[in-house]
C-alpha atoms as a PDB file:
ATOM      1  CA  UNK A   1       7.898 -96.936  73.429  1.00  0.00           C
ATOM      2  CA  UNK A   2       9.860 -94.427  75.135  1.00  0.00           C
ATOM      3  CA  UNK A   3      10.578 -90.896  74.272  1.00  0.00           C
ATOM      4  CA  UNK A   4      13.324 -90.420  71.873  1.00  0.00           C
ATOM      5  CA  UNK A   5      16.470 -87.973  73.251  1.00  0.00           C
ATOM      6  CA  UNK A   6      16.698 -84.134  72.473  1.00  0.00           C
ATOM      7  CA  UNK A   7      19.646 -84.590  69.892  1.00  0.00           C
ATOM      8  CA  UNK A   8      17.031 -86.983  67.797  1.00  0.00           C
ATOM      9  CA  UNK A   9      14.061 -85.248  68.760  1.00  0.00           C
ATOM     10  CA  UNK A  10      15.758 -81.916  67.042  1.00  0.00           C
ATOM     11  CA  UNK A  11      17.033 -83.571  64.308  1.00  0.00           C
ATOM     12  CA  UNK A  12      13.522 -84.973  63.456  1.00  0.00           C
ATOM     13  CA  UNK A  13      12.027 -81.584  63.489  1.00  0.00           C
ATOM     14  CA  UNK A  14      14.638 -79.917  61.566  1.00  0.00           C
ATOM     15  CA  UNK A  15      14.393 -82.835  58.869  1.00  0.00           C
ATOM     16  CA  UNK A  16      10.568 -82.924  59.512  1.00  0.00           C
ATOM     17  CA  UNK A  17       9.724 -86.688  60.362  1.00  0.00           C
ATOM     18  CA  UNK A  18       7.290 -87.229  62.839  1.00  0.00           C
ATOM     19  CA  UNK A  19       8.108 -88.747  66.208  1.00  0.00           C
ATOM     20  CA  UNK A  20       4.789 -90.498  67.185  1.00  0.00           C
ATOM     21  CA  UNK A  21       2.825 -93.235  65.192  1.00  0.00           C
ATOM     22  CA  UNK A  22      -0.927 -94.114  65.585  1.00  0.00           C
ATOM     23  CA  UNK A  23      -2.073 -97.212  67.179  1.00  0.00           C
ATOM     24  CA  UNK A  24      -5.692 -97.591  67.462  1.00  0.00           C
ATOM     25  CA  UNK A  25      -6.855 -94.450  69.562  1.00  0.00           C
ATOM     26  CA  UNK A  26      -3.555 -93.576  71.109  1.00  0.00           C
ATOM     27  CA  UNK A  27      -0.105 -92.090  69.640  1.00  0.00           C
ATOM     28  CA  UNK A  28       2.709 -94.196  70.608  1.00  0.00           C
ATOM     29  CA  UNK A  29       6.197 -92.767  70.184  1.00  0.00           C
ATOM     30  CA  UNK A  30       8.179 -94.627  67.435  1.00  0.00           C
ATOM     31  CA  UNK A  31      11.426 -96.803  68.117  1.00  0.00           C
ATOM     32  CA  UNK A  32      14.734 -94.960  67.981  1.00  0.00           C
ATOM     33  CA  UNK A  33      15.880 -97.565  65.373  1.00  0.00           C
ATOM     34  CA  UNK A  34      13.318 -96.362  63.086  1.00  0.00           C
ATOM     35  CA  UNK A  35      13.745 -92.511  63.510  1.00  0.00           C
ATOM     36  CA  UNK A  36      17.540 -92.822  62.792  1.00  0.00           C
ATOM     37  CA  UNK A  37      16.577 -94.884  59.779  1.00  0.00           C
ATOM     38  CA  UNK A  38      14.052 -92.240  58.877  1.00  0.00           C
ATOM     39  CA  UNK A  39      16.296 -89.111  59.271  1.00  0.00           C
ATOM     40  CA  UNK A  40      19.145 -90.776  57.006  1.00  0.00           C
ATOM     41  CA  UNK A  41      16.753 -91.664  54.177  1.00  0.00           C
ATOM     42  CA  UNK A  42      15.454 -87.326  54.764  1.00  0.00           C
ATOM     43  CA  UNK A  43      19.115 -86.413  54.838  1.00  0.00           C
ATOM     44  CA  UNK A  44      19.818 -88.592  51.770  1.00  0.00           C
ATOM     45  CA  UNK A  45      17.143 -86.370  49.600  1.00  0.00           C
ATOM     46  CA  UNK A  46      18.961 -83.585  48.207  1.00  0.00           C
ATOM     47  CA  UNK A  47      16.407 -80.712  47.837  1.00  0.00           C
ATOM     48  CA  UNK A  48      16.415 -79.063  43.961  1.00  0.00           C
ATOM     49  CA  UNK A  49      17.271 -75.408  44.163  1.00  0.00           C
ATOM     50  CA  UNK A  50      15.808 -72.702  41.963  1.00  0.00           C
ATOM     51  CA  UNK A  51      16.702 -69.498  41.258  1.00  0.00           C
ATOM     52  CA  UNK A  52      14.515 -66.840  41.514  1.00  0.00           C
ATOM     53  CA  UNK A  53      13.733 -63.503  40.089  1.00  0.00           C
ATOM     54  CA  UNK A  54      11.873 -60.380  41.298  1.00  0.00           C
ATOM     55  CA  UNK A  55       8.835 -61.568  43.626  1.00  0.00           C
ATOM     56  CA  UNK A  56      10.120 -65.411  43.210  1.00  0.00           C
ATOM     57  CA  UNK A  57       7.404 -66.261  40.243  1.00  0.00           C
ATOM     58  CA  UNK A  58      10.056 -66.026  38.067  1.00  0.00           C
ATOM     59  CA  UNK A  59      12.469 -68.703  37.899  1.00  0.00           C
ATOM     60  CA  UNK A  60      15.479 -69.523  36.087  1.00  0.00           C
ATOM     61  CA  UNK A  61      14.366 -71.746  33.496  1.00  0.00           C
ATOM     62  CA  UNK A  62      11.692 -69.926  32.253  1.00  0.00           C
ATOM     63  CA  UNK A  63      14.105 -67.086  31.305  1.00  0.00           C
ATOM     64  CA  UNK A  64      15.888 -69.469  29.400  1.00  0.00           C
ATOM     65  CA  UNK A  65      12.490 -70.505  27.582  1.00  0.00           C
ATOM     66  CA  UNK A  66      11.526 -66.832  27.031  1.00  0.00           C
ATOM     67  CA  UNK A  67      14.922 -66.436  24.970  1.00  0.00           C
ATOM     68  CA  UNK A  68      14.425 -69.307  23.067  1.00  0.00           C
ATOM     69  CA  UNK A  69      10.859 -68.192  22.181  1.00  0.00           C
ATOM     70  CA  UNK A  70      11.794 -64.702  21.593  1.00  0.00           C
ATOM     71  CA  UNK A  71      14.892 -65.971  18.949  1.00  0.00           C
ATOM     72  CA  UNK A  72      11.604 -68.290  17.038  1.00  0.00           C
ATOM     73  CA  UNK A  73       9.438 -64.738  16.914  1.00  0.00           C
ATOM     74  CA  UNK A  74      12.359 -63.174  15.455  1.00  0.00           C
ATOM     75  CA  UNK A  75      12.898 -65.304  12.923  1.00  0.00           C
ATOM     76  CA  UNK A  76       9.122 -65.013  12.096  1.00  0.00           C
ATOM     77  CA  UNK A  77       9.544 -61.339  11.990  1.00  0.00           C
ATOM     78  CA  UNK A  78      12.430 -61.366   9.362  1.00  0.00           C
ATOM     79  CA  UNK A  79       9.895 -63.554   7.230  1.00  0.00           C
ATOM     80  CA  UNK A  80       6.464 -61.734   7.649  1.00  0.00           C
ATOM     81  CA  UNK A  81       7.161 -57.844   8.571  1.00  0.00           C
ATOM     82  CA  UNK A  82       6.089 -56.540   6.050  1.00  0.00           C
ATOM     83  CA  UNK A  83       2.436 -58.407   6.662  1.00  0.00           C
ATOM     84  CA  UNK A  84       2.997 -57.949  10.695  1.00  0.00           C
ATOM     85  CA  UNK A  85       3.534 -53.694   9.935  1.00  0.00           C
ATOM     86  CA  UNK A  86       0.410 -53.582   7.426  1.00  0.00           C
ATOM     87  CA  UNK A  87      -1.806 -54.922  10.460  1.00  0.00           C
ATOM     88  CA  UNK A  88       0.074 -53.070  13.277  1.00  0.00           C
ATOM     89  CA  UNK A  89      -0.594 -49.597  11.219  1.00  0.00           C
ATOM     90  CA  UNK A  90      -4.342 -50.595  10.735  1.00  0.00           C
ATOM     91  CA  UNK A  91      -5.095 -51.423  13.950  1.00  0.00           C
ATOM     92  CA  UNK A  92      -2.847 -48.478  15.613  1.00  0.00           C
ATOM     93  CA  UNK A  93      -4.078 -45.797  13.411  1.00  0.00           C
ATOM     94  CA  UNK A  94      -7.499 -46.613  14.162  1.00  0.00           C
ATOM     95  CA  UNK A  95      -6.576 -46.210  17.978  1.00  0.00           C
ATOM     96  CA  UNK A  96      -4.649 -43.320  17.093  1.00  0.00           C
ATOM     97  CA  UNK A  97      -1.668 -45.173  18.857  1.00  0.00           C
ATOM     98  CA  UNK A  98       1.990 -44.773  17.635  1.00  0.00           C
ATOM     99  CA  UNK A  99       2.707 -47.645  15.464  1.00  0.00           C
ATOM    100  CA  UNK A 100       6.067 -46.472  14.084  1.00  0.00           C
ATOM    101  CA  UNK A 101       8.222 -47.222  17.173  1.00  0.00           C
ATOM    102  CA  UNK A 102       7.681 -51.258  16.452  1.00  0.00           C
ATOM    103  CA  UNK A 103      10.726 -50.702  13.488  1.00  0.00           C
ATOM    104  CA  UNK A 104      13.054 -51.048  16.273  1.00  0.00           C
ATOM    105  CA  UNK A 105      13.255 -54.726  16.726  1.00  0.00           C
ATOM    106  CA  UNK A 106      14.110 -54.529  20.311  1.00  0.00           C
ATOM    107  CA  UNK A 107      10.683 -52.592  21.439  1.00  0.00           C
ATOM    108  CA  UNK A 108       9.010 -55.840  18.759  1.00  0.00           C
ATOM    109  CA  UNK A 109      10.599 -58.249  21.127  1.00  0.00           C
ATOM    110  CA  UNK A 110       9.704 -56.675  24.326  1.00  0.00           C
ATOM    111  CA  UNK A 111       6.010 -55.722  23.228  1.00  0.00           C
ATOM    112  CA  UNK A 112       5.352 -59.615  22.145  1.00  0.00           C
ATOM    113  CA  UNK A 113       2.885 -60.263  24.745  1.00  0.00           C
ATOM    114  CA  UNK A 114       0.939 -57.000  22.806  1.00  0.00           C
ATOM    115  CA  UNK A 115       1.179 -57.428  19.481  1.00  0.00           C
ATOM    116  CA  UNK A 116       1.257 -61.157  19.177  1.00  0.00           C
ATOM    117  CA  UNK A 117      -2.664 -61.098  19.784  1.00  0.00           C
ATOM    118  CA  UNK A 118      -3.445 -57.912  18.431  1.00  0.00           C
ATOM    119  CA  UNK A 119      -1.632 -58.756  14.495  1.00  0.00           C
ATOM    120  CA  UNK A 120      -4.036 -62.089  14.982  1.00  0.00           C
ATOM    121  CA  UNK A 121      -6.625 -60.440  15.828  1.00  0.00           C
ATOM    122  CA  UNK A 122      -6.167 -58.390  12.517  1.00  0.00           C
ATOM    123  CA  UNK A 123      -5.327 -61.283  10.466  1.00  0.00           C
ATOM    124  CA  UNK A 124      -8.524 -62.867  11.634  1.00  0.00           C
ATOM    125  CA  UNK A 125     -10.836 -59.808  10.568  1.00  0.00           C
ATOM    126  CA  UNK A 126      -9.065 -59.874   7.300  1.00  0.00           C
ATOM    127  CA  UNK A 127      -9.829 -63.157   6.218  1.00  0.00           C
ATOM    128  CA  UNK A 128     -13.436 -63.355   7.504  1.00  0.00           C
ATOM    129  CA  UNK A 129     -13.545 -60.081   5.400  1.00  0.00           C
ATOM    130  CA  UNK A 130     -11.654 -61.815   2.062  1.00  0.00           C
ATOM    131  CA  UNK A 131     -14.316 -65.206   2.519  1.00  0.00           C
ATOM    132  CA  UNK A 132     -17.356 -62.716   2.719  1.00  0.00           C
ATOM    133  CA  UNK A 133     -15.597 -61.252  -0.821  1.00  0.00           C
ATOM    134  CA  UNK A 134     -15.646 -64.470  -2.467  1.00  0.00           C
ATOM    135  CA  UNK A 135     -19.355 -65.481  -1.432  1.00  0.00           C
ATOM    136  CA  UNK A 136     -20.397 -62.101  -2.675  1.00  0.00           C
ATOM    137  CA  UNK A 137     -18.495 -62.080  -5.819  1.00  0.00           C
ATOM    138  CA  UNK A 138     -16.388 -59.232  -5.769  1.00  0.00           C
ATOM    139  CA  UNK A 139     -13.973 -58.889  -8.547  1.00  0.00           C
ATOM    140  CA  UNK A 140     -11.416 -56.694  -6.459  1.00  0.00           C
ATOM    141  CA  UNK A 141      -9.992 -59.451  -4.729  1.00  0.00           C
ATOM    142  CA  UNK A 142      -5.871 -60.068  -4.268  1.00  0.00           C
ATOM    143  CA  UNK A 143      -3.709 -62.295  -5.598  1.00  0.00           C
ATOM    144  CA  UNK A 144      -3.958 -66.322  -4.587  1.00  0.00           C
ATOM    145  CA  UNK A 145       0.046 -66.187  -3.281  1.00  0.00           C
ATOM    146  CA  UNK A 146      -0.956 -63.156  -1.243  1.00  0.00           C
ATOM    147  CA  UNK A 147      -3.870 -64.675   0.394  1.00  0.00           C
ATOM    148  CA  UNK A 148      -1.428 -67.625   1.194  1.00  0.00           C
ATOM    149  CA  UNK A 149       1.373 -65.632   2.171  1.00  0.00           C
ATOM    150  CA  UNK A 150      -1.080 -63.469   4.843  1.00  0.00           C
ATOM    151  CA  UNK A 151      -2.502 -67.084   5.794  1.00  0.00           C
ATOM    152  CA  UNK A 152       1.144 -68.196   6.435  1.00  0.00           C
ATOM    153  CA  UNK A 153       2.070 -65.152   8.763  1.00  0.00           C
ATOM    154  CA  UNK A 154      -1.373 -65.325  10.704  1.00  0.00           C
ATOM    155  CA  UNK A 155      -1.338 -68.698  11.653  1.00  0.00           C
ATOM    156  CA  UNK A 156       2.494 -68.999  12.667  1.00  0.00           C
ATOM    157  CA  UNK A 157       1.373 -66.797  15.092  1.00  0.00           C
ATOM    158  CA  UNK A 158      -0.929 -69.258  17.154  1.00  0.00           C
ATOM    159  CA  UNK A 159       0.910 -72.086  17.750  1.00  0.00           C
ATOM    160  CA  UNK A 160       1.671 -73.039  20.781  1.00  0.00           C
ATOM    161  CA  UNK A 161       4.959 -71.549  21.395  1.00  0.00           C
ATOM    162  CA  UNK A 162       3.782 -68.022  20.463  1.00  0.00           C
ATOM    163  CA  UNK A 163       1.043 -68.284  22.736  1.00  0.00           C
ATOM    164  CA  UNK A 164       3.351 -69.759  25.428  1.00  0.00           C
ATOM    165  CA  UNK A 165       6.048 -66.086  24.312  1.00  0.00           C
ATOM    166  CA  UNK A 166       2.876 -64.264  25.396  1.00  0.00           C
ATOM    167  CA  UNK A 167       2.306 -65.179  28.753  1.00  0.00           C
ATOM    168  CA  UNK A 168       5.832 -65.662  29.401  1.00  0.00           C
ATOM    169  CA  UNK A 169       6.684 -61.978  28.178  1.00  0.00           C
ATOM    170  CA  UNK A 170       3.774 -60.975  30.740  1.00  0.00           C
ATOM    171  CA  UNK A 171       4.832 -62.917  33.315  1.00  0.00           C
ATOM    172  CA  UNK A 172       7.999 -61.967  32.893  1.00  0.00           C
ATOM    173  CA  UNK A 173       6.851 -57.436  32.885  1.00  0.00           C
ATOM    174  CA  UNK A 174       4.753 -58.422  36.146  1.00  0.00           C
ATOM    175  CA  UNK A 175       7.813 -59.959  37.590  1.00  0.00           C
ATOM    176  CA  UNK A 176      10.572 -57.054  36.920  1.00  0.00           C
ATOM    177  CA  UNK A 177       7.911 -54.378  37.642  1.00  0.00           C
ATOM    178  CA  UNK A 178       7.702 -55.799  41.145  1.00  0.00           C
ATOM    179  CA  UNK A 179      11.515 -55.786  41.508  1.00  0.00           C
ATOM    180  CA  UNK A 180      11.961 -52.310  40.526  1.00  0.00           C
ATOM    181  CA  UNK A 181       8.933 -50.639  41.879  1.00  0.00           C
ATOM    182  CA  UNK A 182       8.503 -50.849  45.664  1.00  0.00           C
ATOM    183  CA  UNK A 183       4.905 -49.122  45.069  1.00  0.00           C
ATOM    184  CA  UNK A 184       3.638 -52.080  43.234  1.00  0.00           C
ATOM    185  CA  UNK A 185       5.259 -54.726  45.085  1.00  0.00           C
ATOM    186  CA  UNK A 186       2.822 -55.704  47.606  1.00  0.00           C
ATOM    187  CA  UNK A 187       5.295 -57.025  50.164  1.00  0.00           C
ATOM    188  CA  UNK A 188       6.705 -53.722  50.499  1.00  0.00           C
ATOM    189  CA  UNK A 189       4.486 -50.894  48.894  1.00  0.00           C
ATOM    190  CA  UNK A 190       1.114 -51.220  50.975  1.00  0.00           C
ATOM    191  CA  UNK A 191       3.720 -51.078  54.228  1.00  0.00           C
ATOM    192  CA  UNK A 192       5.204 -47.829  52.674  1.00  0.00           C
ATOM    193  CA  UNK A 193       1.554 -46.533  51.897  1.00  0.00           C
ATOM    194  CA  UNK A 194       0.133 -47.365  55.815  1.00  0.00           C
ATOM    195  CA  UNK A 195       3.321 -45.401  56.900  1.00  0.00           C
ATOM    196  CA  UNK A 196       2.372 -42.388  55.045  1.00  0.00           C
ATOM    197  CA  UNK A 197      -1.002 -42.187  55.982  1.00  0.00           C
ATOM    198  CA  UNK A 198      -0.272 -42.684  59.304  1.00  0.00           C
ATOM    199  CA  UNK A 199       2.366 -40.004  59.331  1.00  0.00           C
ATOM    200  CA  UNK A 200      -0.563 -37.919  57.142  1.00  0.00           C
ATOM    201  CA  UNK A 201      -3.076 -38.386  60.428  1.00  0.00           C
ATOM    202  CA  UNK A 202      -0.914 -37.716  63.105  1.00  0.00           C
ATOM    203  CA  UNK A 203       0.450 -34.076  61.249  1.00  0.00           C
ATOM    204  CA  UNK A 204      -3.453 -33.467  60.834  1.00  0.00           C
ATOM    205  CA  UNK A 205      -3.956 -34.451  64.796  1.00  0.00           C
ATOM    206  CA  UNK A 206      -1.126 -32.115  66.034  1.00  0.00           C
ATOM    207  CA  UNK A 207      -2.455 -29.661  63.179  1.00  0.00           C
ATOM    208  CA  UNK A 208      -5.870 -29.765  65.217  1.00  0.00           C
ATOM    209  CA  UNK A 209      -4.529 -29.518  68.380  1.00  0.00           C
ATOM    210  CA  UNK A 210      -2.744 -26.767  67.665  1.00  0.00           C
ATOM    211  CA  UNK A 211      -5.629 -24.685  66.264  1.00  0.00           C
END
């Protein structure tokens, strides 16, 4: 076959369909019939565009599934936060961490990927602790309703969605810390960082020099 002209030869790069064909040992170029039947079929494909946040990890939709999960662990925080403060307060004070600021229900929202885990942590301790009660026969044990009610809170908290809010609130902090901060984005605050210390060594070189 012989070789295809520039304008086709360009056009199969740009759309990224390859000119030559193997036959046996040796690459023959293919007919121009089927390279212009090849390029319409690329040009036919429309490409799916999507938006992208921050260092381009972040896309579109999964701010839209973030929201949705965030409006679900809201919901769960109107029903259970009274339960969800008792274990935030035990575990903080322990740490000597301030649990008080989690009344605003904006910081709750923001701090899911945090205190998701560490409230089923908690709630995990607490009923190990309350089935080590019964075996032993302790008589200061709470109410049947309670137990239930703390059992309802806990495990609303690992299903899959809430575990799906947690990584996506990470996700999410990694993403908009590398969009605000040049320091910790790697594209651009390593660059910034060799500057400096370049800058650093040549004032110590002329410093030298001097003396």
């Amino acid at each position: 076959m012989s070789k295809p002209g520039k304008v086709l030869r360009n056009l199969c790069k740009k759309l990224g369909v390859r000119l030559t064909v193997k036959r046996g040992k040796k690459r023959v170029y293919k007919s121009i019939k089927v390279l212009k039947g090849q390029c319409k079929r690329k040009a036919g494909k429309k490409k799916r565009r999507r938006r992208k946040f921050g260092n381009g990890s972040w896309t579109l939709e999964d701010d839209v599934l973030r929201r949705r999960l965030r409006i679900k662990f809201n919901k769960l925080w109107n029903d259970h936060e009274d339960i969800y403060m008792q274990g935030l307060r035990s575990v903080y004070k322990h740490q000597n961490k301030d649990w008080r600021r989690y009344r605003n229900r904006e910081v709750v929202l923001n701090d899911a990927d945090i205190i998701i885990p560490v409230i089923a942590a908690w709630g995990k301790i607490v009923f190990d602790s309350l089935n080590n009660a019964r075996t032993t026969g302790m008589h200061a044990m709470p109410n049947e309703n309670q137990i239930k009610k703390l059992g309802v809170a806990i495990f609303a908290l690992l299903t899959k969605d809430m575990k799906l809010l947690v990584e996506l609130t990470r996700d999410y902090k990694k993403d908009m810390l590398m969009k605000i901060s040049p320091f910790t984005n790697p594209k651009f605050g390593k660059r910034k960082l060799k500057r400096r210390l370049k800058r650093k060594l040549k004032r110590k070189s002329k410093e030298s020099v001097k003396k």
